[in-house]
C-alpha atoms as a PDB file:
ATOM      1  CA  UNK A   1     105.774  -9.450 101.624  1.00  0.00           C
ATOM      2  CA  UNK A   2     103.359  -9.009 104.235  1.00  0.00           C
ATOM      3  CA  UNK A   3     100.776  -6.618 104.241  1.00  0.00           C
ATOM      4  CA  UNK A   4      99.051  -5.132 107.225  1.00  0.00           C
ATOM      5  CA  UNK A   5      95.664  -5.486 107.561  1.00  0.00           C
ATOM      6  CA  UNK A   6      93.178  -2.732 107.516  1.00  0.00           C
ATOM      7  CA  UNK A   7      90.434  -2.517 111.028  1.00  0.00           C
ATOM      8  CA  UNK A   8      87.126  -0.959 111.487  1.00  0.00           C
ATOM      9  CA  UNK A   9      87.464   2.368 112.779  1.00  0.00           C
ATOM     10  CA  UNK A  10      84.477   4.403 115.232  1.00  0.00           C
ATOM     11  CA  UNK A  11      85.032   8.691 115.060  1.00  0.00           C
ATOM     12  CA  UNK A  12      82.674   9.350 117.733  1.00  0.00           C
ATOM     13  CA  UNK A  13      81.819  13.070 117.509  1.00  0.00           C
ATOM     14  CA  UNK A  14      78.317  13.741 117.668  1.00  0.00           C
ATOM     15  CA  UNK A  15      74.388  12.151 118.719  1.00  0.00           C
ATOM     16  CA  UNK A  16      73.454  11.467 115.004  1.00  0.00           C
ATOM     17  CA  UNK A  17      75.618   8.387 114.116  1.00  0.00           C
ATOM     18  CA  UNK A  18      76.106   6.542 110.593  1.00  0.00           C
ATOM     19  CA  UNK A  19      77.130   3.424 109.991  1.00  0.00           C
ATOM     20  CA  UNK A  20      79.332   3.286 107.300  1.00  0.00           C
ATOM     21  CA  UNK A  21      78.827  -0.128 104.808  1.00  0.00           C
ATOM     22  CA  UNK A  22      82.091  -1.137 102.366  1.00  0.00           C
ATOM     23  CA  UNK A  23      82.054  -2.937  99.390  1.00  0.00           C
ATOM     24  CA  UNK A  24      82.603  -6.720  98.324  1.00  0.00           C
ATOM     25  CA  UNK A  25      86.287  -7.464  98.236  1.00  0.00           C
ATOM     26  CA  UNK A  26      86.743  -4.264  99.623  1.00  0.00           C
ATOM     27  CA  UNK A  27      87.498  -2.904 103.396  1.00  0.00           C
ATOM     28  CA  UNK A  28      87.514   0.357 105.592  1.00  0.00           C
ATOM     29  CA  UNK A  29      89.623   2.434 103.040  1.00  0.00           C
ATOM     30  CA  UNK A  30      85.679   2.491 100.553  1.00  0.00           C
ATOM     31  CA  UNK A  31      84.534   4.486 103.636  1.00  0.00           C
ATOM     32  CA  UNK A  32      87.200   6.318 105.189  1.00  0.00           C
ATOM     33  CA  UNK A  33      87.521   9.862 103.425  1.00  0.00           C
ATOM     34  CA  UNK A  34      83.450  10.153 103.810  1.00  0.00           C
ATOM     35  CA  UNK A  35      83.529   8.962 107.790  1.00  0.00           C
ATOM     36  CA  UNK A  36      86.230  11.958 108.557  1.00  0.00           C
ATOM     37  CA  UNK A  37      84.302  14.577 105.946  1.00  0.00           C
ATOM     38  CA  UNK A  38      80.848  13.674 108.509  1.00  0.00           C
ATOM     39  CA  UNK A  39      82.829  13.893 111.551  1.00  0.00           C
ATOM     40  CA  UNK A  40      83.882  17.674 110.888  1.00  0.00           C
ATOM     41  CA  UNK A  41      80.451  18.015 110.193  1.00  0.00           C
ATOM     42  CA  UNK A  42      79.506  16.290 114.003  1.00  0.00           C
ATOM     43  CA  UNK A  43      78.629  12.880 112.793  1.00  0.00           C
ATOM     44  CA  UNK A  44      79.820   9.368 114.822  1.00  0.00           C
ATOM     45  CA  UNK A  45      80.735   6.947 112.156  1.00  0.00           C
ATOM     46  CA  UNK A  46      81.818   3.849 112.041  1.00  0.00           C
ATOM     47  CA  UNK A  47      82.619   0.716 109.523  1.00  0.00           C
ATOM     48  CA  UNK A  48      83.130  -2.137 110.468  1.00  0.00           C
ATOM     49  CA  UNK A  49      85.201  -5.031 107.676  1.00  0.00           C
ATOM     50  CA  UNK A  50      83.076  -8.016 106.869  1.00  0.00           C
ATOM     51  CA  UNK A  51      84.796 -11.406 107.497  1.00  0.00           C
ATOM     52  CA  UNK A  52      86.726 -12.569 105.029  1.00  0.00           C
ATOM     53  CA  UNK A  53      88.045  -9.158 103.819  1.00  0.00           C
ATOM     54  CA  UNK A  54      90.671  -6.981 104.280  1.00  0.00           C
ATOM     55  CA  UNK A  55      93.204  -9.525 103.872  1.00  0.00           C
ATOM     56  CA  UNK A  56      94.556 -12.479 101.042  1.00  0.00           C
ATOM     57  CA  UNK A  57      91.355 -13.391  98.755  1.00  0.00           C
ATOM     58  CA  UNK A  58      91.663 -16.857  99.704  1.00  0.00           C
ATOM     59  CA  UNK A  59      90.436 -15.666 102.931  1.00  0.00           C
ATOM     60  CA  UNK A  60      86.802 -14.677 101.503  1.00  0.00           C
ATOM     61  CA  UNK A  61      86.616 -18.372 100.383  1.00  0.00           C
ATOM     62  CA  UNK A  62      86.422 -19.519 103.859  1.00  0.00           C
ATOM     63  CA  UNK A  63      83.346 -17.706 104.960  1.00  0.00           C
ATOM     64  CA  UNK A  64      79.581 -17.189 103.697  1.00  0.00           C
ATOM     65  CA  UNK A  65      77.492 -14.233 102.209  1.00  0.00           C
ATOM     66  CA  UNK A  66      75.408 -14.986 105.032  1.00  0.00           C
ATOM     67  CA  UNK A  67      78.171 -13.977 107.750  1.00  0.00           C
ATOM     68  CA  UNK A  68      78.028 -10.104 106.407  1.00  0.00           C
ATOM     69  CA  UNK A  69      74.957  -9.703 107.473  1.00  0.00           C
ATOM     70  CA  UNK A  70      75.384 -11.120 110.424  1.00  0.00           C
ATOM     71  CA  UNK A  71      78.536  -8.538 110.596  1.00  0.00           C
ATOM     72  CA  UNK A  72      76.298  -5.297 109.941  1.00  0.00           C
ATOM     73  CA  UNK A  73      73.860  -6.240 112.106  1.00  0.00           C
ATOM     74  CA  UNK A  74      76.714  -6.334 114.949  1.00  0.00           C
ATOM     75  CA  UNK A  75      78.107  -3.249 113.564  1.00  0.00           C
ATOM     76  CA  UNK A  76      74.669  -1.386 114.384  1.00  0.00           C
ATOM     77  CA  UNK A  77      74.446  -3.263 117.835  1.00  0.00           C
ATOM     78  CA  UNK A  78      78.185  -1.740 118.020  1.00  0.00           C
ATOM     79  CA  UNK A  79      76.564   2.103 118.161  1.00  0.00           C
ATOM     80  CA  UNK A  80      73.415   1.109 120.062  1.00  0.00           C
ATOM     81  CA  UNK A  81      75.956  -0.434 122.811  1.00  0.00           C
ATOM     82  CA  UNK A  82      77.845   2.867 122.657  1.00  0.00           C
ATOM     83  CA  UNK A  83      74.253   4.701 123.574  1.00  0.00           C
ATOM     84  CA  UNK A  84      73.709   5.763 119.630  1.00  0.00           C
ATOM     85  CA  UNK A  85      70.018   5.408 119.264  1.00  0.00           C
ATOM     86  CA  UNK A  86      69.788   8.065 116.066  1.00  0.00           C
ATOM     87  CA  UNK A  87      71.664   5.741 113.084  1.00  0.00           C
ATOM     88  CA  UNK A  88      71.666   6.231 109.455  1.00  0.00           C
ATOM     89  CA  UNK A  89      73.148   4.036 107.094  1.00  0.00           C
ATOM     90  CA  UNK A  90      75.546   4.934 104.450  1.00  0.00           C
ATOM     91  CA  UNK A  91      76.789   2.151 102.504  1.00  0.00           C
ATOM     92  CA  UNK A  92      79.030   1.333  98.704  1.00  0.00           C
ATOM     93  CA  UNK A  93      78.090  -1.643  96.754  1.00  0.00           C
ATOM     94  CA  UNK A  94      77.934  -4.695  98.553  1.00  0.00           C
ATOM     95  CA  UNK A  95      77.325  -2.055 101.403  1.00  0.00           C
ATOM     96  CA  UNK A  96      74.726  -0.643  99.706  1.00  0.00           C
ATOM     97  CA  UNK A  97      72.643  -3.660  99.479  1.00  0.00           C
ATOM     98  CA  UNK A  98      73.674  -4.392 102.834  1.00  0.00           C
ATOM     99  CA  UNK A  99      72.459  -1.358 104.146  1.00  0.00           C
ATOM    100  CA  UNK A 100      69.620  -1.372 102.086  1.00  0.00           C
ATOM    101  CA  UNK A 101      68.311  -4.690 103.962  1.00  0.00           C
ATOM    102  CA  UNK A 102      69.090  -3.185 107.388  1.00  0.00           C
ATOM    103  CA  UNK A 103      66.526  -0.195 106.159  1.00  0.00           C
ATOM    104  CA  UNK A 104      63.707  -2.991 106.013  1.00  0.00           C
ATOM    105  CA  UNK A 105      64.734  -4.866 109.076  1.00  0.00           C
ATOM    106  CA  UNK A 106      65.960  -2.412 112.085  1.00  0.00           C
ATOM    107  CA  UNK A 107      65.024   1.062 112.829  1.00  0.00           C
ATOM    108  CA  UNK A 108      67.212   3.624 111.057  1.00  0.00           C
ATOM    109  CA  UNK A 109      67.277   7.460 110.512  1.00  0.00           C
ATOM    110  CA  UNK A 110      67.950   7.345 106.647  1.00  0.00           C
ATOM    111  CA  UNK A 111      69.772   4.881 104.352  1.00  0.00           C
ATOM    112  CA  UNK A 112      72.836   6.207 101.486  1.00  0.00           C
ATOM    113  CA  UNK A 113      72.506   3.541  99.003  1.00  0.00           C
ATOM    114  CA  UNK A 114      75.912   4.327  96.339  1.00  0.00           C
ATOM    115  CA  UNK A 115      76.478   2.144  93.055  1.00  0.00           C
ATOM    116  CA  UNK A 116      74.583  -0.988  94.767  1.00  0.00           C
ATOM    117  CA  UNK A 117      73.770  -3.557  92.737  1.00  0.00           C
ATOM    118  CA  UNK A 118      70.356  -5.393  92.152  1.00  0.00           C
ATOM    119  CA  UNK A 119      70.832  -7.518  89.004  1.00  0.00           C
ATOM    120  CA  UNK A 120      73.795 -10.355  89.615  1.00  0.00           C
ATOM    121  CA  UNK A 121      75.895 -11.002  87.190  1.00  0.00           C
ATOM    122  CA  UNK A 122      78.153 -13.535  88.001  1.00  0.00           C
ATOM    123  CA  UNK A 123      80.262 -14.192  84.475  1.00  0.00           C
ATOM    124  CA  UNK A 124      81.397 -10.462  84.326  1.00  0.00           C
ATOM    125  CA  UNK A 125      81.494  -8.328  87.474  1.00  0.00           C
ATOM    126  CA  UNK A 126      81.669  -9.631  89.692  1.00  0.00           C
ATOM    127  CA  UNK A 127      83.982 -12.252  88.685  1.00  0.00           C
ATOM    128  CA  UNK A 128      85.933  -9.044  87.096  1.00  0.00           C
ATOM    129  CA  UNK A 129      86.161  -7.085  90.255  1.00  0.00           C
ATOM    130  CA  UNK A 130      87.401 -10.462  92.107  1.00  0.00           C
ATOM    131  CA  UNK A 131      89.830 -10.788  89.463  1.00  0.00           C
ATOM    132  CA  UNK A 132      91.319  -7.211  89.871  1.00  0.00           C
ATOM    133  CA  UNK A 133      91.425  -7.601  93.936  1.00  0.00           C
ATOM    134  CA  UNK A 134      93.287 -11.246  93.659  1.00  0.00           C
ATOM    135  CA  UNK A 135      95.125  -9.939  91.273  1.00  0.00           C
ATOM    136  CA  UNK A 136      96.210  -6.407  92.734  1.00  0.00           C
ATOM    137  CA  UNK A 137      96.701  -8.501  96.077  1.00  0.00           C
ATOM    138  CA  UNK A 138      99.282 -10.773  94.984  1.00  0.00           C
ATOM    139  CA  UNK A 139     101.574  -8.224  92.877  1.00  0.00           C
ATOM    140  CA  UNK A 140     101.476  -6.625  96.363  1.00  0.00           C
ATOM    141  CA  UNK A 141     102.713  -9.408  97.912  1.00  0.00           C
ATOM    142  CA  UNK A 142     105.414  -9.292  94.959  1.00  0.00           C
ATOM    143  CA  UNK A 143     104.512 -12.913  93.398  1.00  0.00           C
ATOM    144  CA  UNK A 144     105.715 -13.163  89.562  1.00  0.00           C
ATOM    145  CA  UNK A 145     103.298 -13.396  86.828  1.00  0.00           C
ATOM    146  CA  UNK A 146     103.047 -17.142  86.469  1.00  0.00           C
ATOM    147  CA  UNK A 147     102.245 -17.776  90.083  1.00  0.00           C
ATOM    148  CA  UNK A 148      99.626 -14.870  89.705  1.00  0.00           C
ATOM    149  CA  UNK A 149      97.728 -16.005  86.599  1.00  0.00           C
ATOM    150  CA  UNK A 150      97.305 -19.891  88.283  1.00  0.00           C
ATOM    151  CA  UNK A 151      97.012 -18.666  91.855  1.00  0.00           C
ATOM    152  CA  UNK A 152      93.742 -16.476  90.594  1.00  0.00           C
ATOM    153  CA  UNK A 153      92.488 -19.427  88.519  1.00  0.00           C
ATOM    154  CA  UNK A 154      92.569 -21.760  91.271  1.00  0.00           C
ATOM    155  CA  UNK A 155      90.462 -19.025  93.255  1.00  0.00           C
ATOM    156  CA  UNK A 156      88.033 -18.404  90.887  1.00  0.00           C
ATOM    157  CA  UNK A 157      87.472 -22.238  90.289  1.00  0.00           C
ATOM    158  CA  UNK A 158      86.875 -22.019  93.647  1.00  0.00           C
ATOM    159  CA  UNK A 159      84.518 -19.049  94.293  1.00  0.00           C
ATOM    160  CA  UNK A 160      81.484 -20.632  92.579  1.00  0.00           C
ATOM    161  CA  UNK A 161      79.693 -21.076  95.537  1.00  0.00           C
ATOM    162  CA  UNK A 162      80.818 -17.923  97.781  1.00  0.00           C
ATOM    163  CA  UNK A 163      79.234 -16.093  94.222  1.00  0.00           C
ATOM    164  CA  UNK A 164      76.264 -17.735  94.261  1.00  0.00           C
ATOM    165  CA  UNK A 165      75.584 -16.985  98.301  1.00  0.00           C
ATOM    166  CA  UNK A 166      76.030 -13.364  97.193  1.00  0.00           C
ATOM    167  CA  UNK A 167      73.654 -13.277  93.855  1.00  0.00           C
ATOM    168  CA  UNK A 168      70.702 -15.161  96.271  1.00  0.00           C
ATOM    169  CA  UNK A 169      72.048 -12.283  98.709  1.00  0.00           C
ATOM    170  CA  UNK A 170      71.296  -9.279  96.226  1.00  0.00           C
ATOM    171  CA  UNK A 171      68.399 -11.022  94.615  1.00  0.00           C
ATOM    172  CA  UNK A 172      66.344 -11.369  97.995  1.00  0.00           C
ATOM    173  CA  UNK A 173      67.214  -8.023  98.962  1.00  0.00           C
ATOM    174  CA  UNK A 174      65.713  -6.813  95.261  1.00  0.00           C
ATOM    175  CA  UNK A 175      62.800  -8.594  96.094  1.00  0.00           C
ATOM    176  CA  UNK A 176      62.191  -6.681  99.309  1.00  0.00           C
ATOM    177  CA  UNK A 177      62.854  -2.868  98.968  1.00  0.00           C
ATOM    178  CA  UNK A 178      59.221  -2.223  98.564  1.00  0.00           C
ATOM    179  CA  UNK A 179      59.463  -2.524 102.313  1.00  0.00           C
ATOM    180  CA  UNK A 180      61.394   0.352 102.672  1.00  0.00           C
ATOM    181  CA  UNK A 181      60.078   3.449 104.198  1.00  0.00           C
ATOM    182  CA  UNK A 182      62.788   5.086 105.791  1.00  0.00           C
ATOM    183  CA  UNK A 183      64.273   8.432 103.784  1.00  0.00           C
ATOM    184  CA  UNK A 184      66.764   7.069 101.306  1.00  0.00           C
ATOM    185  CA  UNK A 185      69.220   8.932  98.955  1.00  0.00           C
ATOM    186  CA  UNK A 186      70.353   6.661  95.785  1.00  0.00           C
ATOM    187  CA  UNK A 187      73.733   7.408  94.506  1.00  0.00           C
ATOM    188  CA  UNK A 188      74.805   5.890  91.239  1.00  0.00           C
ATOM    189  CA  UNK A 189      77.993   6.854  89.124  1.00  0.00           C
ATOM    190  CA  UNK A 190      77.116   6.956  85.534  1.00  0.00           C
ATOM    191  CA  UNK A 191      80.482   4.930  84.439  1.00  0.00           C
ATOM    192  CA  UNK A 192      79.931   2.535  86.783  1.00  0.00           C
ATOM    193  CA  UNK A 193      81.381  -0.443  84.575  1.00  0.00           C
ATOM    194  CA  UNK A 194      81.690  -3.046  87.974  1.00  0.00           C
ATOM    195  CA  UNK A 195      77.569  -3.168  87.743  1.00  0.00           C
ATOM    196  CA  UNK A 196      74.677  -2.810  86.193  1.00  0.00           C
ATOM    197  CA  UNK A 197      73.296   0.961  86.215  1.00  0.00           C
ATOM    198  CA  UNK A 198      69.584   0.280  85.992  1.00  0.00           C
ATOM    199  CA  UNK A 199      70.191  -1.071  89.999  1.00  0.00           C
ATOM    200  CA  UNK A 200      69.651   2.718  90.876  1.00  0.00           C
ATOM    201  CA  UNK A 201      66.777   3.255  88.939  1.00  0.00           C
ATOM    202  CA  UNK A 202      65.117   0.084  90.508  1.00  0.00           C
ATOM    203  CA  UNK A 203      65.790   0.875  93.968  1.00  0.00           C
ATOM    204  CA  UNK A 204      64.582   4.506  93.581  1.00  0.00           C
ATOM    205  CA  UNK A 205      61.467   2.973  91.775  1.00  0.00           C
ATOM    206  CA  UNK A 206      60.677   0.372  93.873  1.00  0.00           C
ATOM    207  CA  UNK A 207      61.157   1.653  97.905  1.00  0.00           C
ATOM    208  CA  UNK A 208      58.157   2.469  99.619  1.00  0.00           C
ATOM    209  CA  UNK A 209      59.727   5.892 101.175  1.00  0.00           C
ATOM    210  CA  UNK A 210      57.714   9.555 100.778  1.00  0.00           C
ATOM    211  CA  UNK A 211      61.684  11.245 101.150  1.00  0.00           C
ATOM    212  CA  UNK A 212      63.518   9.659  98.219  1.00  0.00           C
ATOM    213  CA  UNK A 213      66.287  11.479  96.016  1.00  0.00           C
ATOM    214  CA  UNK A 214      68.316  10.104  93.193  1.00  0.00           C
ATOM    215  CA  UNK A 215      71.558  11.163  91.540  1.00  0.00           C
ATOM    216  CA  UNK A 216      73.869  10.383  89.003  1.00  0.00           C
ATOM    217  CA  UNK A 217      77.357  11.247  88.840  1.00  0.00           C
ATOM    218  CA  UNK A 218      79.028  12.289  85.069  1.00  0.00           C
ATOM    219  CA  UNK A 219      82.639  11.154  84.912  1.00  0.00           C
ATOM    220  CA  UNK A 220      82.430   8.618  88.079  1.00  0.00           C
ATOM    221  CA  UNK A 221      83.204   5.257  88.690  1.00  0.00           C
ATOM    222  CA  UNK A 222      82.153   2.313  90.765  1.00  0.00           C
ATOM    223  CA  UNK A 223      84.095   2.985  93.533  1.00  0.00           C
ATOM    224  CA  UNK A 224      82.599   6.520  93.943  1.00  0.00           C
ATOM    225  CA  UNK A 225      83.626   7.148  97.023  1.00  0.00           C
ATOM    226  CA  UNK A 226      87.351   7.182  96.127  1.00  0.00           C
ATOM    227  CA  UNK A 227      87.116   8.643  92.613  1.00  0.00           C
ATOM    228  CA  UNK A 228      87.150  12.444  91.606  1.00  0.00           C
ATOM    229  CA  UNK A 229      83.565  13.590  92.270  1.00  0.00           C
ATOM    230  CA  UNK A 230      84.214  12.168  96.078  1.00  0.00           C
ATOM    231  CA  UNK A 231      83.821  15.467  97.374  1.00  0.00           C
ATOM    232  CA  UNK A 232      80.621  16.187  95.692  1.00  0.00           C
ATOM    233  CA  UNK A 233      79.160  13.156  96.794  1.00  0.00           C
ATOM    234  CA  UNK A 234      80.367  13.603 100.363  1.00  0.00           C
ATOM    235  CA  UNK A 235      78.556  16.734 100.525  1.00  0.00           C
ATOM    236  CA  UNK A 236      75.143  15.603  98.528  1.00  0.00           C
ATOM    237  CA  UNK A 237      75.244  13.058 101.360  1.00  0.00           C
ATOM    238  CA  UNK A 238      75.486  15.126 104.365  1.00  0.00           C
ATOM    239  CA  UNK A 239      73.023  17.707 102.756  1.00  0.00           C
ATOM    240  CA  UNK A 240      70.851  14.433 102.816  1.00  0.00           C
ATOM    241  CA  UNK A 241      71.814  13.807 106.271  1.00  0.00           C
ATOM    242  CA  UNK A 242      71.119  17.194 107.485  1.00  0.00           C
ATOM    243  CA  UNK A 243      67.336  16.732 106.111  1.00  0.00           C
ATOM    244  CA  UNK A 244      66.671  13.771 107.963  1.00  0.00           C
ATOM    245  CA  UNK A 245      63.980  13.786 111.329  1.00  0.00           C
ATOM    246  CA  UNK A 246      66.966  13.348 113.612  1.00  0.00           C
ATOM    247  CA  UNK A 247      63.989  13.715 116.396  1.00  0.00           C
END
């Protein structure tokens, strides 16, 4: 079976733009309810897909941690090239750390930082939540059992390295958000089970910024911007938004 790939997607709509930051085996979908919800409420978004995703998992085993940043960095030059010069960032996991480094490195508005992790773990999740997206993938794709269980073991023999590029990733970027300054909301779902919940509390801790918020989500998971308290967290974010100096 083939599936069709998901794309980045730009809602232009207003001045005040956000870049909009998916997670690690993840795509556009992380980010799509929340870039329509901002657009009724006059915000551009857009999101771009980091290489390697949105398609087979053997696919993220031909490119580098290092080549998402590179990607978010083109995704801002993206809305500068469009004539956005007011960005925030919004961004889920991966995203979030992501994001977070863009908030020490280019000029942005505010930075959204939801369920990011700053403590790798690379013997349970995130080889768990590579394990579920291989997995998922391929019963898509309507493979049997068998060819499943060793196609995913052959991948995750595989992925040492690709892991590794992202723990150095998240570690550096740990090791720097004491040079953040810009206004940053940290969103963290109490049931997050893909990462380690003390992230939040770091990055709240640890950033530099005079306009800092933190909240926790009851009854929420990982993926928080898909889950059942999505619409509270939509509009806790564009609250956040609307605070921002926008000037």
């Amino acid at each position: 079976m083939k599936i069709k790939k998901p794309q980045p997607f730009t809602f232009e709509e207003g001045e005040r733009a956000v870049l909009l930051l998916h997670g690690f085996t993840g795509h556009t979908a992380d980010v799509r309810m929340l870039a329509r919800f901002l657009q009724k409420k006059g915000y551009t978004t857009h999101a771009p897909i980091y290489r390697g995703h949105g398609g087979a998992p053997e696919e993220l085993l031909e490119v580098q941690a290092s080549d998402w940043w590179e990607d978010v960095q083109a995704a801002y030059r993206h809305l500068k090239d469009l004539g956005y010069e007011k960005i925030a960032i919004a961004g889920l996991s991966l995203g979030g750390v992501l994001g977070l480094k863009l908030s020490y490195s280019l000029p942005v508005k505010g930075m959204v930082s939801m369920c990011a992790p700053m403590f790798f773990d690379n013997n349970t999740q995130l080889t768990k939540g590579f394990q579920i997206y291989a997995r998922q993938y391929k019963q898509v794709e309507g493979k049997s059992d068998k060819v499943i269980d060793d196609e995913v073991k052959d991948l995750l023999a595989n992925a040492t390295t690709l892991f590794q590029e992202l723990g150095d990733t998240i570690t550096d970027v740990k090791n720097h958000v004491d040079q953040i300054y810009t206004p940053t909301l940290v969103v963290q779902a109490e049931d997050d089970h893909m990462i380690n919940t003390d992230s939040a509390s770091y990055i709240y801790d640890n950033i530099e910024a005079d306009n800092k918020q933190i909240k926790w989500y009851q009854d929420a998971g990982h993926a928080i911007t898909l889950g059942k308290k999505k619409e509270e967290v939509h509009e806790d974010i564009y609250q956040f938004l609307e605070l921002l100096d926008w000037s």
